[in-house]
N, C-alpha and C. Protein backbone atom coordinates (compact mmCIF):
# COMPACT_ATOMS: atom_id res chain seq x y z
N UNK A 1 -15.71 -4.24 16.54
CA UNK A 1 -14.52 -4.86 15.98
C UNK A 1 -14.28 -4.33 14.58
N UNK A 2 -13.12 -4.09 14.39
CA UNK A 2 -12.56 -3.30 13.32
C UNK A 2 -11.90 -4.02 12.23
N UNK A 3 -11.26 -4.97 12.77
CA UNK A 3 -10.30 -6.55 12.15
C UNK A 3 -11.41 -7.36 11.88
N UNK A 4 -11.48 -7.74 10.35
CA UNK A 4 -12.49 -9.27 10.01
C UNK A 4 -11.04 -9.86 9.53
N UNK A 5 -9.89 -10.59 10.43
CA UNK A 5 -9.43 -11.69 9.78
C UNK A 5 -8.94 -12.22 11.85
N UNK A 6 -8.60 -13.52 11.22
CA UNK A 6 -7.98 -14.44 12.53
C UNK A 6 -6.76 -14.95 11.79
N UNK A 7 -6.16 -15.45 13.45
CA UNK A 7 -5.13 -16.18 12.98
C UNK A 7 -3.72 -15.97 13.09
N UNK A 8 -3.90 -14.28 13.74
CA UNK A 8 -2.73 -13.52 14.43
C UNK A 8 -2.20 -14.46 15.61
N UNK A 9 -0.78 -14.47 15.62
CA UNK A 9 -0.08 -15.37 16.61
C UNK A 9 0.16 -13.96 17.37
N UNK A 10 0.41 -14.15 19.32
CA UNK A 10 0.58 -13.03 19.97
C UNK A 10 1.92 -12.37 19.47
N UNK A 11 1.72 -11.23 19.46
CA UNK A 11 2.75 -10.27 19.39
C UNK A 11 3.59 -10.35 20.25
N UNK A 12 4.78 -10.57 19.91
CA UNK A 12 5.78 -10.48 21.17
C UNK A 12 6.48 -8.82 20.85
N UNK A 13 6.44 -7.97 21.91
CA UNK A 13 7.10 -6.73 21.97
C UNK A 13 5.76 -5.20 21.31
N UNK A 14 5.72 -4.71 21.44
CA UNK A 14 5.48 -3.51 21.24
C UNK A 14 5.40 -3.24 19.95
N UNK A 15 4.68 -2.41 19.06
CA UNK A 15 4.00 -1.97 17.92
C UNK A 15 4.39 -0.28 18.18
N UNK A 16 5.45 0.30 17.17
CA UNK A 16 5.36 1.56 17.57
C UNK A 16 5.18 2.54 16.17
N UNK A 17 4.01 3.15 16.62
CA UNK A 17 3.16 4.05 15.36
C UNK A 17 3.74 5.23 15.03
N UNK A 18 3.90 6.34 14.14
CA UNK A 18 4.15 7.21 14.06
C UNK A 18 3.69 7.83 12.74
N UNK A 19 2.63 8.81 13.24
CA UNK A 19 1.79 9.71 12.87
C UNK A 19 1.28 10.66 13.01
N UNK A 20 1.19 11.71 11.85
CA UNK A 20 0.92 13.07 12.34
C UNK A 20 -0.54 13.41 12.58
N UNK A 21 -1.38 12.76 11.47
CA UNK A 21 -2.58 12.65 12.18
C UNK A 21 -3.59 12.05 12.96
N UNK A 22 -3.96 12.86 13.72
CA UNK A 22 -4.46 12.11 15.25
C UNK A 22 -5.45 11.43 15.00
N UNK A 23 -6.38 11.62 13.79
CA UNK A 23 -7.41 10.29 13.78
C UNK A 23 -7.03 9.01 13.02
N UNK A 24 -6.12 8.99 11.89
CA UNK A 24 -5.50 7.99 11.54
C UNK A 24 -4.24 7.24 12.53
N UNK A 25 -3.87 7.76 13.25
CA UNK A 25 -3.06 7.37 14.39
C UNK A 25 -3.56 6.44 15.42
N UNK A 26 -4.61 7.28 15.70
CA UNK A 26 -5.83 6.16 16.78
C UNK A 26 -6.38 4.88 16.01
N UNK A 27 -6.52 5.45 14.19
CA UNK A 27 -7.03 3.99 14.18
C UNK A 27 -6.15 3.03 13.92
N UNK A 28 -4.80 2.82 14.00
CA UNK A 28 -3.75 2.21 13.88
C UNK A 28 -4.14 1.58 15.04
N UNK A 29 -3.88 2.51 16.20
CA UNK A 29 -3.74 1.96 17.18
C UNK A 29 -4.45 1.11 17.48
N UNK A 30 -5.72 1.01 17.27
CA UNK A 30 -7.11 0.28 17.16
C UNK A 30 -6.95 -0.67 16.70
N UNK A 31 -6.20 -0.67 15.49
CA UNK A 31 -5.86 -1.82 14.56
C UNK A 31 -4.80 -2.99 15.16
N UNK A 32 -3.72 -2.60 15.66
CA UNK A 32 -2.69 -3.28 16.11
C UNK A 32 -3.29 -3.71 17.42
N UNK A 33 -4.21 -3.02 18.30
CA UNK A 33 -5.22 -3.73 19.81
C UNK A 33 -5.83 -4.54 18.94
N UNK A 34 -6.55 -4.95 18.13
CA UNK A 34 -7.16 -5.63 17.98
C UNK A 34 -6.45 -7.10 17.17
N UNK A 35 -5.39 -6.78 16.82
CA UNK A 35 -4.66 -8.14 16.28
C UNK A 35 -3.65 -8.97 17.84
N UNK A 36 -3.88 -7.96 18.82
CA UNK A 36 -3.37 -8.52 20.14
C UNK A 36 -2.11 -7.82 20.20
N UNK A 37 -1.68 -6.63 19.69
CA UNK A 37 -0.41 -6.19 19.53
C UNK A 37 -0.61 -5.09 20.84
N UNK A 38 0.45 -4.11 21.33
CA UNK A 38 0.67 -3.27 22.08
C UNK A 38 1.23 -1.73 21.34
N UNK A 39 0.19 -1.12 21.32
CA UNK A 39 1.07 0.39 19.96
C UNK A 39 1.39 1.47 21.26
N UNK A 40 2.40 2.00 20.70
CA UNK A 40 2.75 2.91 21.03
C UNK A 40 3.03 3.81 20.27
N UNK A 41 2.25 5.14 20.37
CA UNK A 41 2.47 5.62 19.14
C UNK A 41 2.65 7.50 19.65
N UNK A 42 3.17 7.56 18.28
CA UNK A 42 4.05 9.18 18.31
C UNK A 42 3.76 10.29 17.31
N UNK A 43 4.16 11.59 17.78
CA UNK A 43 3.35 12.47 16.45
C UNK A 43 4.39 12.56 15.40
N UNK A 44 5.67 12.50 15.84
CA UNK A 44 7.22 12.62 14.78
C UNK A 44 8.11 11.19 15.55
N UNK A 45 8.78 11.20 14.14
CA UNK A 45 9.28 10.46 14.29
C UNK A 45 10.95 10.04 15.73
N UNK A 46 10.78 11.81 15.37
CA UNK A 46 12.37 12.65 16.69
C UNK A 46 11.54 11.35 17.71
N UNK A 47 10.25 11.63 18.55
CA UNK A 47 10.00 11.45 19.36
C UNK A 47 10.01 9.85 19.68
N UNK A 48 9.72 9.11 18.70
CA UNK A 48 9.40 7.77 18.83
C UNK A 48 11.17 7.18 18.97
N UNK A 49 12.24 7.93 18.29
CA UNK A 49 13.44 7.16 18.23
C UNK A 49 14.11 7.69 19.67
N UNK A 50 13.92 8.79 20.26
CA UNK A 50 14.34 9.29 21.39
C UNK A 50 14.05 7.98 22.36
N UNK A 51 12.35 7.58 22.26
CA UNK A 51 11.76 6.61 22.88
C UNK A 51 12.45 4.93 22.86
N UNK A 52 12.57 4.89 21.96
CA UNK A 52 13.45 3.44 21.48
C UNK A 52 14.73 3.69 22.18
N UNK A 53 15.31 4.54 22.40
CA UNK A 53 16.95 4.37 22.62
C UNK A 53 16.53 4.36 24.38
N UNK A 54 15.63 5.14 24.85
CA UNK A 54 15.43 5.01 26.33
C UNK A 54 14.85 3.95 26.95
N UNK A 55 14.08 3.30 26.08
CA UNK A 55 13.63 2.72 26.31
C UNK A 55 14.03 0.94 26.51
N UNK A 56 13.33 0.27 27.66
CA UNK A 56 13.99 -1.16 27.81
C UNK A 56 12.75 -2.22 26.95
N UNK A 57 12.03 -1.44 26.38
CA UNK A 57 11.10 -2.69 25.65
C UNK A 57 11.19 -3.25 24.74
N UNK A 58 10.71 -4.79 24.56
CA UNK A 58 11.06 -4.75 23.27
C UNK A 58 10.40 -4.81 21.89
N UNK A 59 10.58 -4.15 21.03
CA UNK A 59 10.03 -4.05 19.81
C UNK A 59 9.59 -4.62 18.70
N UNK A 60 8.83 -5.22 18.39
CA UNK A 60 8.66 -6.06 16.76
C UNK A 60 8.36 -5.26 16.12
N UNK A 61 7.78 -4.48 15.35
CA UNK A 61 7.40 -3.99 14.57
C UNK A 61 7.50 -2.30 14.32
N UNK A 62 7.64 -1.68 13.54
CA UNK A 62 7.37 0.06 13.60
C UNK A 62 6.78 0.34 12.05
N UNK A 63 5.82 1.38 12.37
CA UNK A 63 4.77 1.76 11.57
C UNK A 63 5.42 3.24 11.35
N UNK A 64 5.47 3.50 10.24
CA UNK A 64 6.13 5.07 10.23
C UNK A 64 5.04 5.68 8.98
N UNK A 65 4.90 6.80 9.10
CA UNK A 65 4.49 7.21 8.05
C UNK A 65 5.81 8.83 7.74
N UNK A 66 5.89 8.78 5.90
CA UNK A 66 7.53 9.34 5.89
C UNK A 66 7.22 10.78 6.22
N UNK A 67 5.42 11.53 6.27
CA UNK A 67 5.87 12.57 5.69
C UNK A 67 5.54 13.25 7.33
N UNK A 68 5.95 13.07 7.99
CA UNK A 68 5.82 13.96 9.58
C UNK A 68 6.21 14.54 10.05
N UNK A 69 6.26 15.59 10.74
CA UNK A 69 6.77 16.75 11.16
C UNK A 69 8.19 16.57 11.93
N UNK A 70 9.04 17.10 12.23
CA UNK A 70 10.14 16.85 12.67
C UNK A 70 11.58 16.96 11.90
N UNK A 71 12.67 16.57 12.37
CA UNK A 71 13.87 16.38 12.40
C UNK A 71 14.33 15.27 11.19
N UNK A 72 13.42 14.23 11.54
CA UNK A 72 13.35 12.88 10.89
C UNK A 72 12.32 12.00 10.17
N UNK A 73 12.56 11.66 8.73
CA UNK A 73 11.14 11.41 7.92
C UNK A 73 11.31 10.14 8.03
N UNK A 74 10.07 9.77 7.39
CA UNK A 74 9.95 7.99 7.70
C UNK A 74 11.17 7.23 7.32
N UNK A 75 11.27 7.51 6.03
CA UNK A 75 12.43 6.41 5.49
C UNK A 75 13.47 6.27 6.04
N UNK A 76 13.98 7.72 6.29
CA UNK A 76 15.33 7.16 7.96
C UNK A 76 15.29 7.10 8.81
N UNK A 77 13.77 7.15 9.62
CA UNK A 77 14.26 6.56 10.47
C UNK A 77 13.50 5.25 10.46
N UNK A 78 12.92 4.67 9.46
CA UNK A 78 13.20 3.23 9.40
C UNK A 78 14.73 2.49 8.89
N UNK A 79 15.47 3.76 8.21
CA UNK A 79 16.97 2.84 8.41
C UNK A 79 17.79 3.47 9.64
N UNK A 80 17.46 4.10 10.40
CA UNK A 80 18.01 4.21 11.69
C UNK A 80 17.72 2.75 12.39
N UNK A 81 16.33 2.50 12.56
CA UNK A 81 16.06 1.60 13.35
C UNK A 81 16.97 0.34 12.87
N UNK A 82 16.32 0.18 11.48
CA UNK A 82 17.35 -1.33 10.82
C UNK A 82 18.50 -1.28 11.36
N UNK A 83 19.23 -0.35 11.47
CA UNK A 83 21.10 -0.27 11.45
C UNK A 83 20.86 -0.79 12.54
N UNK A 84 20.41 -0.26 13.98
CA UNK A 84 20.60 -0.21 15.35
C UNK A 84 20.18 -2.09 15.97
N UNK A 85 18.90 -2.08 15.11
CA UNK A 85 17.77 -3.35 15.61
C UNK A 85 17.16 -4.08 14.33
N UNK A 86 18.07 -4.51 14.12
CA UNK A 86 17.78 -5.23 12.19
C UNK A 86 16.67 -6.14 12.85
N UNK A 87 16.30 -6.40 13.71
CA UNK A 87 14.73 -7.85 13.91
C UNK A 87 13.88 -7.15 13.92
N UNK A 88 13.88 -5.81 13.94
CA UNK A 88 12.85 -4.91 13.96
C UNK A 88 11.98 -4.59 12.32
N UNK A 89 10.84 -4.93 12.52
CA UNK A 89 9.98 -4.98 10.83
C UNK A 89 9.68 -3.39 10.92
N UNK A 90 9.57 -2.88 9.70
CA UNK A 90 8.66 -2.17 9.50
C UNK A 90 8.07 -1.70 8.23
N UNK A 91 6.97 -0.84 8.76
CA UNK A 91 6.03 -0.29 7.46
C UNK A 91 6.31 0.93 7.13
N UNK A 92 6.15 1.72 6.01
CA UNK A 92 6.24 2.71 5.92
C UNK A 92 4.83 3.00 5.15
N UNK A 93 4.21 4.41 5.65
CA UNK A 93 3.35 4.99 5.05
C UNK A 93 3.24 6.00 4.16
N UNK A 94 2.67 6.80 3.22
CA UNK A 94 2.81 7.89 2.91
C UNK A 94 1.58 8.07 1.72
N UNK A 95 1.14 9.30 2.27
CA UNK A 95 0.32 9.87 0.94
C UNK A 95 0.77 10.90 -0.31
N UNK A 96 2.53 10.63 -0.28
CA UNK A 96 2.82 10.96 -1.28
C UNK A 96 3.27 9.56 -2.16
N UNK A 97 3.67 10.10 -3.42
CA UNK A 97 4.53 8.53 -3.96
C UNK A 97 6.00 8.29 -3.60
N UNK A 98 6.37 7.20 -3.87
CA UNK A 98 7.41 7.02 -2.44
C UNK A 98 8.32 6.03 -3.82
N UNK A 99 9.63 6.76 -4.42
CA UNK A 99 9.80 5.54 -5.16
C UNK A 99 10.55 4.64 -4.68
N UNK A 100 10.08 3.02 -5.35
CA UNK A 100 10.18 2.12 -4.35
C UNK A 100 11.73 1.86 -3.97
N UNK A 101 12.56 2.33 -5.09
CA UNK A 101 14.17 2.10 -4.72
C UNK A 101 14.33 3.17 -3.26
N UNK A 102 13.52 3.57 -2.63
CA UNK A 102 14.26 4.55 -1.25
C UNK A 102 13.37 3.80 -0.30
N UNK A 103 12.90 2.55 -0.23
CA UNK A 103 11.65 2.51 0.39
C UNK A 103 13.06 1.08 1.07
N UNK A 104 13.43 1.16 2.30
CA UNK A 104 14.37 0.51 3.17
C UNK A 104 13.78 -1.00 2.91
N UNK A 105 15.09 -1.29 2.50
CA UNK A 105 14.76 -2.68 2.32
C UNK A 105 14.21 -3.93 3.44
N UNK A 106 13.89 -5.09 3.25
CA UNK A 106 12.80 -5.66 3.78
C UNK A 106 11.27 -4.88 4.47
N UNK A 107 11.60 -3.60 4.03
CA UNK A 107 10.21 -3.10 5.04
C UNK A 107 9.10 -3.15 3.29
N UNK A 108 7.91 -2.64 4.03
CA UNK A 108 6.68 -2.75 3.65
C UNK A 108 6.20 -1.54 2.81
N UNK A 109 5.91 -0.68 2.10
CA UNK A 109 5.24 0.67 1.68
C UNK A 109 3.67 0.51 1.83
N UNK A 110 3.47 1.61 2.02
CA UNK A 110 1.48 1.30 2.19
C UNK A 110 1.43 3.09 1.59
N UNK A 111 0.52 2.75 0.23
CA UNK A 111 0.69 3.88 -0.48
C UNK A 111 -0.88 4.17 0.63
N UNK A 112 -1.46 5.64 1.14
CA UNK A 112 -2.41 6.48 1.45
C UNK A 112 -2.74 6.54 0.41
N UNK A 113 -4.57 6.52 0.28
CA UNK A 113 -4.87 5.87 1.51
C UNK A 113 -4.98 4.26 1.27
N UNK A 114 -4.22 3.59 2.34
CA UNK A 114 -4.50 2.08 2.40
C UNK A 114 -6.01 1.46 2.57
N UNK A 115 -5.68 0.48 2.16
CA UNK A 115 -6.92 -0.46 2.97
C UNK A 115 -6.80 -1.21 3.97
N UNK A 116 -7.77 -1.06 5.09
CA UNK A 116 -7.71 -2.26 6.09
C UNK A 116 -7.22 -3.72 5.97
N UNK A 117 -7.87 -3.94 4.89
CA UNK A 117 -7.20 -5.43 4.80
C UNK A 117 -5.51 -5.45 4.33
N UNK A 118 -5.13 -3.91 3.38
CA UNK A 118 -3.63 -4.23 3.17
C UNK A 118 -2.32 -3.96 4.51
N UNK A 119 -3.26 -3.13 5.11
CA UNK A 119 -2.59 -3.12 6.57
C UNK A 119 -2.47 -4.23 7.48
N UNK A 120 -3.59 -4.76 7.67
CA UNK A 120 -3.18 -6.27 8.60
C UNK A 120 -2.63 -7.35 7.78
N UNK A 121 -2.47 -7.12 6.27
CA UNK A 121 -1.79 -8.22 5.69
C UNK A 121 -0.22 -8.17 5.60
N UNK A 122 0.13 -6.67 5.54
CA UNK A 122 1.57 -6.25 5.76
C UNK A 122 1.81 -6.58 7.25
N UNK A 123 1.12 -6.29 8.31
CA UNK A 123 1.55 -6.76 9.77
C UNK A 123 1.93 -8.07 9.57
N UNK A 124 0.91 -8.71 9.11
CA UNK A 124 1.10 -10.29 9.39
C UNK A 124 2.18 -10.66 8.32
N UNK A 125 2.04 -10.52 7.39
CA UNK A 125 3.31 -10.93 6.69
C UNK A 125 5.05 -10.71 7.18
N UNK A 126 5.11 -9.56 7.71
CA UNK A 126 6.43 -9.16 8.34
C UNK A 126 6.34 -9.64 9.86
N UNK A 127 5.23 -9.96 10.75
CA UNK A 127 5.35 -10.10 12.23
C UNK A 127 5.47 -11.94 12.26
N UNK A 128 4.84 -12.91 11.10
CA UNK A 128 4.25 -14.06 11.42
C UNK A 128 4.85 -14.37 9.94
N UNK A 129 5.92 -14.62 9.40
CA UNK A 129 5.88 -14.85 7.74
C UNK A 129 5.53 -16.27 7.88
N UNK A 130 5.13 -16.74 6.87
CA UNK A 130 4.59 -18.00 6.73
C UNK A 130 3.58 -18.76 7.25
N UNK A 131 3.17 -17.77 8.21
CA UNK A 131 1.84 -18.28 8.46
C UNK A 131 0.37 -17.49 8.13
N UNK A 132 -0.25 -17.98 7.59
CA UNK A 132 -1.55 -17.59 7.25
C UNK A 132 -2.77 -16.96 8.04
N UNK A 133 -3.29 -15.83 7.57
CA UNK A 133 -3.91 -15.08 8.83
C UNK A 133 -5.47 -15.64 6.99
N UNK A 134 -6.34 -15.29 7.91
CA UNK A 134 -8.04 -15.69 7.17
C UNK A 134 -8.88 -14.37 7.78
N UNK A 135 -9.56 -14.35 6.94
CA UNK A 135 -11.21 -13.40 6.95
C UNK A 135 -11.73 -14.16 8.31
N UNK A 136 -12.20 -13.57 8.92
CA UNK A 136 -13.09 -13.99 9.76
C UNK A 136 -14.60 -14.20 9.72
């Protein structure tokens, strides 16, 4: 077990990741299985929004990180998503500095490298607001 906190209410909809690297990607994924979430996750971002528009599932959350290969960097297409699916939360990642006036409003920044605990506290804060997640 990777998560020391409780208190996650079930995820309703899908967790969708997007990351270029494959071992920080998996441990997302790891991360969001273990709070009871469902990830789906992508190497660019092209790929994950192609996925959303085909797709019939539904979504709570998207994890982007800005700086990934492709067509499309994090920050738009976390305001792609907003425009299309405003209930949709998300995070944005990046291991560059990100200033905070471009950083789409209501979403999250997680400066690289994060910490475990600031990652499941940004989930829970945007998936569950007001309710309190604890250390385990």
């Amino acid at each position: 077990m990777i998560v020391q906190w409780e208190g996650f209410l079930p995820i309703d909809g899908s967790v969708i990741v997007i990351e270029d690297d494959p071992t920080l990607r998996e441990l997302m994924e790891a991360i969001v299985s273990e709070v009871g979430g469902n990830a789906i996750s992508f190497g660019t971002a092209d790929e994950a929004l192609t996925y959303l528009l085909q797709s019939h599932e539904q979504c709570s959350l998207v994890i982007a990180d800005h700086g990934v290969p492709g067509q499309i960097q994090g920050i738009e297409f976390i305001e792609m998503v907003r425009s299309r699916w405003p209930s949709i939360s998300a995070i944005l990642t990046s291991g560059y500095l990100i200033d905070p006036e471009a950083v789409p409003t209501s979403s999250i920044y997680l400066h690289k490298p994060w910490s475990l605990d600031d990652f499941v506290i940004a989930m829970a804060t945007l998936l569950q607001p007001g309710i309190a997640i604890r250390k385990a």
